[in-house]
N, C-alpha and C. Protein backbone atom coordinates (compact mmCIF):
# COMPACT_ATOMS: atom_id res chain seq x y z
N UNK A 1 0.83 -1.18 0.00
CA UNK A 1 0.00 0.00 0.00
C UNK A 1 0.87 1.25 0.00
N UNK A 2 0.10 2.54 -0.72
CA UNK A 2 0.81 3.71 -0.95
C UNK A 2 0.36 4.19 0.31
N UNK A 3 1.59 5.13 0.81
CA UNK A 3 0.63 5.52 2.21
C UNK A 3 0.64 7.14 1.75
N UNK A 4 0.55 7.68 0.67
CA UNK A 4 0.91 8.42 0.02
C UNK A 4 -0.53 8.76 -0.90
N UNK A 5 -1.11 7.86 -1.54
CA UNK A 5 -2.24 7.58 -1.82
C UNK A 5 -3.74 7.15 -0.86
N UNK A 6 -3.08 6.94 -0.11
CA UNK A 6 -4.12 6.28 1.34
C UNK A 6 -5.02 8.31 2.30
N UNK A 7 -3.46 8.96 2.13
CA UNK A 7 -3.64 10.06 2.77
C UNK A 7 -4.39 10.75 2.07
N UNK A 8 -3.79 10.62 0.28
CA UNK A 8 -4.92 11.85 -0.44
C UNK A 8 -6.27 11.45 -0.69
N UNK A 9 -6.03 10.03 -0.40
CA UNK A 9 -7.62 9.56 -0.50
C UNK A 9 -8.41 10.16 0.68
N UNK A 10 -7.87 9.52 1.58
CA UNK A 10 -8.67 10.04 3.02
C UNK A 10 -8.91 11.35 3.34
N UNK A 11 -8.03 12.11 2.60
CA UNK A 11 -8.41 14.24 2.66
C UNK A 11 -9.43 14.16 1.80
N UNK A 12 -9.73 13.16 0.68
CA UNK A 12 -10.31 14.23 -0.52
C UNK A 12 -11.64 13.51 0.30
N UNK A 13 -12.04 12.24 1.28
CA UNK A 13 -13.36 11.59 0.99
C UNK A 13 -13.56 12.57 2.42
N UNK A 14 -12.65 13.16 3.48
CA UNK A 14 -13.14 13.54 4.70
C UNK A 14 -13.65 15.24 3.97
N UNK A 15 -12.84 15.80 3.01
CA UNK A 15 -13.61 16.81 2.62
C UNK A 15 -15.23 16.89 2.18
N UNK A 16 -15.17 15.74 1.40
CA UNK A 16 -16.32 15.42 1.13
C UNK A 16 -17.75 15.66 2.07
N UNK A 17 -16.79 14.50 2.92
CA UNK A 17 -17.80 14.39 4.34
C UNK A 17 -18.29 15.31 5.01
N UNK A 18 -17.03 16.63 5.47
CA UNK A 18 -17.50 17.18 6.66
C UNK A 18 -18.35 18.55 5.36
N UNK A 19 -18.19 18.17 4.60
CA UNK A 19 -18.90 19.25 3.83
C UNK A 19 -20.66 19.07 3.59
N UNK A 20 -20.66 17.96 3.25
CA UNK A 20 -22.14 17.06 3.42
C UNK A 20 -22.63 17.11 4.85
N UNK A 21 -21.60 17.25 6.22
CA UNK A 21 -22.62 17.37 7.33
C UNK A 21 -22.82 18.38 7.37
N UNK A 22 -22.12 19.76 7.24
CA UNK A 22 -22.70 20.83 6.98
C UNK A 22 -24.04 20.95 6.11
N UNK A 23 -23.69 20.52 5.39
CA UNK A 23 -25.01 20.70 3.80
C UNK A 23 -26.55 20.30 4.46
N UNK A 24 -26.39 18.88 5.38
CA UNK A 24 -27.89 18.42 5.53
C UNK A 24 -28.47 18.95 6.58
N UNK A 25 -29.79 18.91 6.45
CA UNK A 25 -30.61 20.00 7.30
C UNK A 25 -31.36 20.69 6.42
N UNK A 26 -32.16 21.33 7.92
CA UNK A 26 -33.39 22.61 6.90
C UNK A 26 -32.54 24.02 6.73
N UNK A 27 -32.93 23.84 5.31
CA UNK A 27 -32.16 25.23 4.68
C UNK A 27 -32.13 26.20 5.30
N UNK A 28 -33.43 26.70 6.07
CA UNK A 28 -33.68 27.67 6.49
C UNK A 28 -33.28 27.84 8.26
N UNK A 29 -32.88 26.71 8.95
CA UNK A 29 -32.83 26.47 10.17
C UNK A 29 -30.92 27.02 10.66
N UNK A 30 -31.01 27.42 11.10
CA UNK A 30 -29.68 27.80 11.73
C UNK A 30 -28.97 26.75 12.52
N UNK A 31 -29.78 26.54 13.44
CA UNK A 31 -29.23 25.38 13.92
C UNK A 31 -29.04 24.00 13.46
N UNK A 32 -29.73 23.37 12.39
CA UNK A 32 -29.19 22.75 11.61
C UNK A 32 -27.64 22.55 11.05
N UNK A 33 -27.01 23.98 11.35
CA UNK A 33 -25.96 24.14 10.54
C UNK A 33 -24.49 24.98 11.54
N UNK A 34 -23.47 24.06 11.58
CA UNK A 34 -22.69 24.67 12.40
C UNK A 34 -21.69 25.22 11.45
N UNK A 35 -21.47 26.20 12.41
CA UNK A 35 -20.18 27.56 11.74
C UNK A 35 -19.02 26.88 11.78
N UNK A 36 -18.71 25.92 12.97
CA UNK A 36 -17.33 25.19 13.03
C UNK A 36 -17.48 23.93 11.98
N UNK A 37 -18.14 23.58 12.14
CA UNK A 37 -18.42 22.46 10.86
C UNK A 37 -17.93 23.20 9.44
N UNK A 38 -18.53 24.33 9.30
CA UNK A 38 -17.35 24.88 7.92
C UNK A 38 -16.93 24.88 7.31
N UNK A 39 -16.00 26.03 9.20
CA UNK A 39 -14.66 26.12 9.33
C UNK A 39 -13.80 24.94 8.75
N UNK A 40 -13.80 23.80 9.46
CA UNK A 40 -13.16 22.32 9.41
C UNK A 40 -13.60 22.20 8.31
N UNK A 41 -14.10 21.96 7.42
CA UNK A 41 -14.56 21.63 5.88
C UNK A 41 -13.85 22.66 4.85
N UNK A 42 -13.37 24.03 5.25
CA UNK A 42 -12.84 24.87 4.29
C UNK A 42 -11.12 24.26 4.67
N UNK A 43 -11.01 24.21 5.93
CA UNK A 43 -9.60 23.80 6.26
C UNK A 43 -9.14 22.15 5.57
N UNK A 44 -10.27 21.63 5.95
CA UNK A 44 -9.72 20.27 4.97
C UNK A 44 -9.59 20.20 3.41
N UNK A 45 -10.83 21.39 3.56
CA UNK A 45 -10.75 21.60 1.47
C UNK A 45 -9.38 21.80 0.92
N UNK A 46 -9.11 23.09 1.82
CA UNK A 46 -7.75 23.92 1.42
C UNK A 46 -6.41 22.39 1.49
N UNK A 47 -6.23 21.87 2.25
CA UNK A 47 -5.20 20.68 2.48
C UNK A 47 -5.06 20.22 1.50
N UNK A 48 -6.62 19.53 1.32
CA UNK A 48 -6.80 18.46 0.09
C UNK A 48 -6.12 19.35 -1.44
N UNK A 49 -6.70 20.52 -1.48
CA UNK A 49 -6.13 21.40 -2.35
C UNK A 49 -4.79 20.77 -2.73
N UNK A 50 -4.00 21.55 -1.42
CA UNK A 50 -2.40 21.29 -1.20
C UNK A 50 -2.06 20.06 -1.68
N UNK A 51 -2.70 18.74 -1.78
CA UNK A 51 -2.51 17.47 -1.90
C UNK A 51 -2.40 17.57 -3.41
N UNK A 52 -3.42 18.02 -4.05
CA UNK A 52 -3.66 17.83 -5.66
C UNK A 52 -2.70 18.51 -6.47
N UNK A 53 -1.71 19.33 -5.84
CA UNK A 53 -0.69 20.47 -6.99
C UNK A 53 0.26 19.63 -7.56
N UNK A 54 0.43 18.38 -6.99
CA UNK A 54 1.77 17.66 -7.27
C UNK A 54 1.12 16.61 -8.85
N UNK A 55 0.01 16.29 -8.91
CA UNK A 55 -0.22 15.54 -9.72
C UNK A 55 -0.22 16.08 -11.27
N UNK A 56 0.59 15.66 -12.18
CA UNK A 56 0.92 16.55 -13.86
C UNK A 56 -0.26 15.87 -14.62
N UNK A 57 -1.23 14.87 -14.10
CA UNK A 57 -2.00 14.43 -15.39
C UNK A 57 -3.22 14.98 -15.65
N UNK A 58 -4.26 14.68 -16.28
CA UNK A 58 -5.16 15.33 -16.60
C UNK A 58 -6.21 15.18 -15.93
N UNK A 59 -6.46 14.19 -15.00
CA UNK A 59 -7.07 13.75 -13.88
C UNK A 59 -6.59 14.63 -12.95
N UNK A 60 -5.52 14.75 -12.97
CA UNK A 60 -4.86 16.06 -11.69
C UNK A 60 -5.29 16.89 -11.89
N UNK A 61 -5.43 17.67 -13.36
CA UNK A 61 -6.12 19.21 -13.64
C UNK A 61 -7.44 18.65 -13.24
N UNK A 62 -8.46 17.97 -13.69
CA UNK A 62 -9.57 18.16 -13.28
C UNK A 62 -9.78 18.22 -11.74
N UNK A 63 -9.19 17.47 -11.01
CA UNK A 63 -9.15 17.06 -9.10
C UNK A 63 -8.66 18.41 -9.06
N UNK A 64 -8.01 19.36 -9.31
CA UNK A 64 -7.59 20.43 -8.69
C UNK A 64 -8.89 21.42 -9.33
N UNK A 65 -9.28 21.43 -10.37
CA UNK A 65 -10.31 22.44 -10.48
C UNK A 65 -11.71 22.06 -9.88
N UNK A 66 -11.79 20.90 -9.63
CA UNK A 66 -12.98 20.94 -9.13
C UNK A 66 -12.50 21.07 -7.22
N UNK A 67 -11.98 20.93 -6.69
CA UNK A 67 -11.04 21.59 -5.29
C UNK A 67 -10.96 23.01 -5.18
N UNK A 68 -10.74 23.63 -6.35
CA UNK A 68 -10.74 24.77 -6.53
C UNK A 68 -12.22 26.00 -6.40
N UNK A 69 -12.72 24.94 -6.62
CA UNK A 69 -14.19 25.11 -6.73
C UNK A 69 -14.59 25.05 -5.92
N UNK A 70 -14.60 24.02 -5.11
CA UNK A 70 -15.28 23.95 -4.12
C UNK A 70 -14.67 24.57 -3.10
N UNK A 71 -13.37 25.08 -2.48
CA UNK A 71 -13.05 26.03 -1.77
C UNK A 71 -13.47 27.49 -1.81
N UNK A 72 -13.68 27.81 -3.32
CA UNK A 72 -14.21 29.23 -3.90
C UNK A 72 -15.95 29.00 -3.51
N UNK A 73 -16.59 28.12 -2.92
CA UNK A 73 -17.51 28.52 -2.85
C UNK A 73 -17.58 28.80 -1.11
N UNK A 74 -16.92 27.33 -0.50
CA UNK A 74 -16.88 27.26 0.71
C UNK A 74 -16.23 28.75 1.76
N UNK A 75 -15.27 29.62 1.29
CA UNK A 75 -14.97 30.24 1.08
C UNK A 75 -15.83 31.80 1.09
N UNK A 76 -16.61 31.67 0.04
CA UNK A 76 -17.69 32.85 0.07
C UNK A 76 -18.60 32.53 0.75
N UNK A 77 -19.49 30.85 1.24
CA UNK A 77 -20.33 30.85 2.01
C UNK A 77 -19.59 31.18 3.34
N UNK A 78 -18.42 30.84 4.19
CA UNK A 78 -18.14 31.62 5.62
C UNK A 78 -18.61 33.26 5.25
N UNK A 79 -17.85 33.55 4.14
CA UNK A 79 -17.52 35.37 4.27
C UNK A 79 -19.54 35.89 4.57
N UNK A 80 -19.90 35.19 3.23
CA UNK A 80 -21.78 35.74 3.41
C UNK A 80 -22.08 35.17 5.15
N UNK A 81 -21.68 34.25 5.75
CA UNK A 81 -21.82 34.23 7.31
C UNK A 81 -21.42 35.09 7.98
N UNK A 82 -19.88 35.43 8.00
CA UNK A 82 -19.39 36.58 8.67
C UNK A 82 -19.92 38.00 8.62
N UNK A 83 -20.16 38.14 7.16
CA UNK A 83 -21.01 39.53 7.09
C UNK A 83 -22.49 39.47 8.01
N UNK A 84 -23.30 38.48 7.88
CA UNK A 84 -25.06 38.13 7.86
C UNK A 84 -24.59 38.58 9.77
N UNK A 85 -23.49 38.14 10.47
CA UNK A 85 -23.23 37.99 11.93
C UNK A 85 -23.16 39.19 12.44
N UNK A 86 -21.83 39.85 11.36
CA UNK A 86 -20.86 40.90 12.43
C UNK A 86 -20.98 42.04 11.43
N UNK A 87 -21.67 42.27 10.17
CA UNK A 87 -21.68 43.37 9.07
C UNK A 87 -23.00 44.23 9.22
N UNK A 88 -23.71 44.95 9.45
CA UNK A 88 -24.57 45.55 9.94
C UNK A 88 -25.42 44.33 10.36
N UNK A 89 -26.99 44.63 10.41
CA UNK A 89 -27.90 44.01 11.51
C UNK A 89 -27.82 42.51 11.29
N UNK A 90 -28.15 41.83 12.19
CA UNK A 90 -28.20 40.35 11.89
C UNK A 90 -28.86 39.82 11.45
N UNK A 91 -28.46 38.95 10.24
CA UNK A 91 -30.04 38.61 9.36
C UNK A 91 -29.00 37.67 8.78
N UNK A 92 -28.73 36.70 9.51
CA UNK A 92 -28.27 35.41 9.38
C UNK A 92 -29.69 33.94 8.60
N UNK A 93 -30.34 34.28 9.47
CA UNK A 93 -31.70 33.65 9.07
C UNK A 93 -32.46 33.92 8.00
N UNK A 94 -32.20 35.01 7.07
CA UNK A 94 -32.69 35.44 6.14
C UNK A 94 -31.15 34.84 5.06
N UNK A 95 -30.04 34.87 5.24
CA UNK A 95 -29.12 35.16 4.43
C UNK A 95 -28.44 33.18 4.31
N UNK A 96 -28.98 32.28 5.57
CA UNK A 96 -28.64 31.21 5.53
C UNK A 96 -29.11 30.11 4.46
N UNK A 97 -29.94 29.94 3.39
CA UNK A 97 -29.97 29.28 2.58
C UNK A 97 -29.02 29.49 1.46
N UNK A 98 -28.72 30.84 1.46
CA UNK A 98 -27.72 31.20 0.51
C UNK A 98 -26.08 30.31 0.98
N UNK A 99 -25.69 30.20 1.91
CA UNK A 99 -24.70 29.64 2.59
C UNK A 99 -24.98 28.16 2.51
N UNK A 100 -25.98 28.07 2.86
CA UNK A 100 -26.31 26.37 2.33
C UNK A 100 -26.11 26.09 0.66
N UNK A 101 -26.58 26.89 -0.05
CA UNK A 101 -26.76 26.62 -1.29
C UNK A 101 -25.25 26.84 -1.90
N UNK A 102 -24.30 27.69 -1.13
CA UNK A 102 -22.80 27.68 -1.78
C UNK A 102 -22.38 26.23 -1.59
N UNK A 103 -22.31 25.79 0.26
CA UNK A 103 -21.70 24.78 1.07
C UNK A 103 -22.42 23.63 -0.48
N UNK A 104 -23.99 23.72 -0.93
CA UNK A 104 -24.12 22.42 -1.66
C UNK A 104 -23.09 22.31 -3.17
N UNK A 105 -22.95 23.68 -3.79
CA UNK A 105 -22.28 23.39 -4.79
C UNK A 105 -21.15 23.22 -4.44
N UNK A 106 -20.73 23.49 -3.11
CA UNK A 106 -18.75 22.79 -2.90
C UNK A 106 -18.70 21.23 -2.79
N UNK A 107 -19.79 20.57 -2.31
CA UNK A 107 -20.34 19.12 -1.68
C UNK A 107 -20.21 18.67 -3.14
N UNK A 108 -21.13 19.11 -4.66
CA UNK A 108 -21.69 19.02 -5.88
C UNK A 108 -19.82 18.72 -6.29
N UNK A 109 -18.96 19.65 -6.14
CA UNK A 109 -17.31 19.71 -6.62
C UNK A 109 -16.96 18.37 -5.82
N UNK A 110 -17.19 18.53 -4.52
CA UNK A 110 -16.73 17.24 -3.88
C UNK A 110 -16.84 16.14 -4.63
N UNK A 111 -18.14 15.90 -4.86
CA UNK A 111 -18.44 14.70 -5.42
C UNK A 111 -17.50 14.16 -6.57
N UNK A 112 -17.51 15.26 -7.34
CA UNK A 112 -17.01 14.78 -8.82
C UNK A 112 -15.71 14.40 -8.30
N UNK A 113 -14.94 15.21 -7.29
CA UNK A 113 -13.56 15.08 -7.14
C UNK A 113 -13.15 13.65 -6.90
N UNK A 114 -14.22 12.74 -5.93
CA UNK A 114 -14.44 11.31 -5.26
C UNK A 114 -14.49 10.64 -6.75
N UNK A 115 -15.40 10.81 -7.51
CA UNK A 115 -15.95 10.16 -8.41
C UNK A 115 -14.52 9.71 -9.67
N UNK A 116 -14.16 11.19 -9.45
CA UNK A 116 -13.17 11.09 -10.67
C UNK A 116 -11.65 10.11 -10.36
N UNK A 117 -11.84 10.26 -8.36
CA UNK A 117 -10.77 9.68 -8.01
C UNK A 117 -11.25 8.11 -8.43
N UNK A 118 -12.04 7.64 -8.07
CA UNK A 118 -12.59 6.23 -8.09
C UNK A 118 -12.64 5.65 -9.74
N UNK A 119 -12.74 6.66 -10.84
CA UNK A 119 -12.73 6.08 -11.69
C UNK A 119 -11.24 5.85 -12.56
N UNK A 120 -10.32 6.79 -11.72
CA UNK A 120 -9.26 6.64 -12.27
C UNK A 120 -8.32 5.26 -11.75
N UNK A 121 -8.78 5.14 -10.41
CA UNK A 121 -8.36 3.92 -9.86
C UNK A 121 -8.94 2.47 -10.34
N UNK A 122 -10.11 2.37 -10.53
CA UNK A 122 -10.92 1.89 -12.13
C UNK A 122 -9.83 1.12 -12.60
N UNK A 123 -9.45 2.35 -13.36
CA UNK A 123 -8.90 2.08 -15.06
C UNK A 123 -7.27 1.40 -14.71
N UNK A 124 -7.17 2.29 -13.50
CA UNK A 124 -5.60 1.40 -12.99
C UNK A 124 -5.52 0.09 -12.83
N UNK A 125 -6.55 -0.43 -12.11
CA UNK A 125 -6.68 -2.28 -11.77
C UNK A 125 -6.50 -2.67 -13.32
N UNK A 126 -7.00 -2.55 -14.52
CA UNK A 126 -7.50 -3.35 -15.94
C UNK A 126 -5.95 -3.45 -16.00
């Protein structure tokens, strides 16, 4: 076993993850949805990021743009939090589906990123 491959696997499927526990819930519910949950989901994004720069193939460009993606959203959904909190009046509850709906298209990048990993590993076994 690669333990080298074991690690970028395990960043790209825990990004996945903690991004999806964020995601589920009522759109509209606040508490449904934790701020540290995220946090930890933009920080693992960003890693996993770090993981994907080394790879030259074309599977690598796609795993890094769709990483890319999904940090650029994860990313603007904290900032639309931070503003909805601490940027004039609080209207977090009005502004939280929007934050859900970024967190889903980073989850949407996630996916493909899993998907694309799994099919490239696929084609490696033949």
């Amino acid at each position: 076993m690669n333990l080298e491959k074991i690690a970028f696997g395990f960043f790209i499927v825990l990004a996945l993850t903690l991004n999806f526990g964020f995601f589920i819930g009522d759109m509209a519910d606040v508490k449904h949805h934790n701020v540290y949950e995220l946090a930890m989901a933009i920080v693992v994004n960003l890693f996993a990021t770090i993981l994907k720069f080394g790879d030259r193939t074309q599977v690598g460009a796609l795993l890094l743009a769709t990483s890319l993606v999904a940090n650029l959203q994860l990313i603007v959904a904290a900032m639309v939090w931070y503003s909805a909190t601490h940027v004039g009046s609080n209207n977090l509850v009005e502004l939280m589906p929007s934050i859900v709906s970024l967190a889903g298209g980073a989850m949407l990048a996630n996916v493909i990123s899993v998907l694309l990993i799994v099919i490239d590993t696929a084609m490696l076994r033949r």
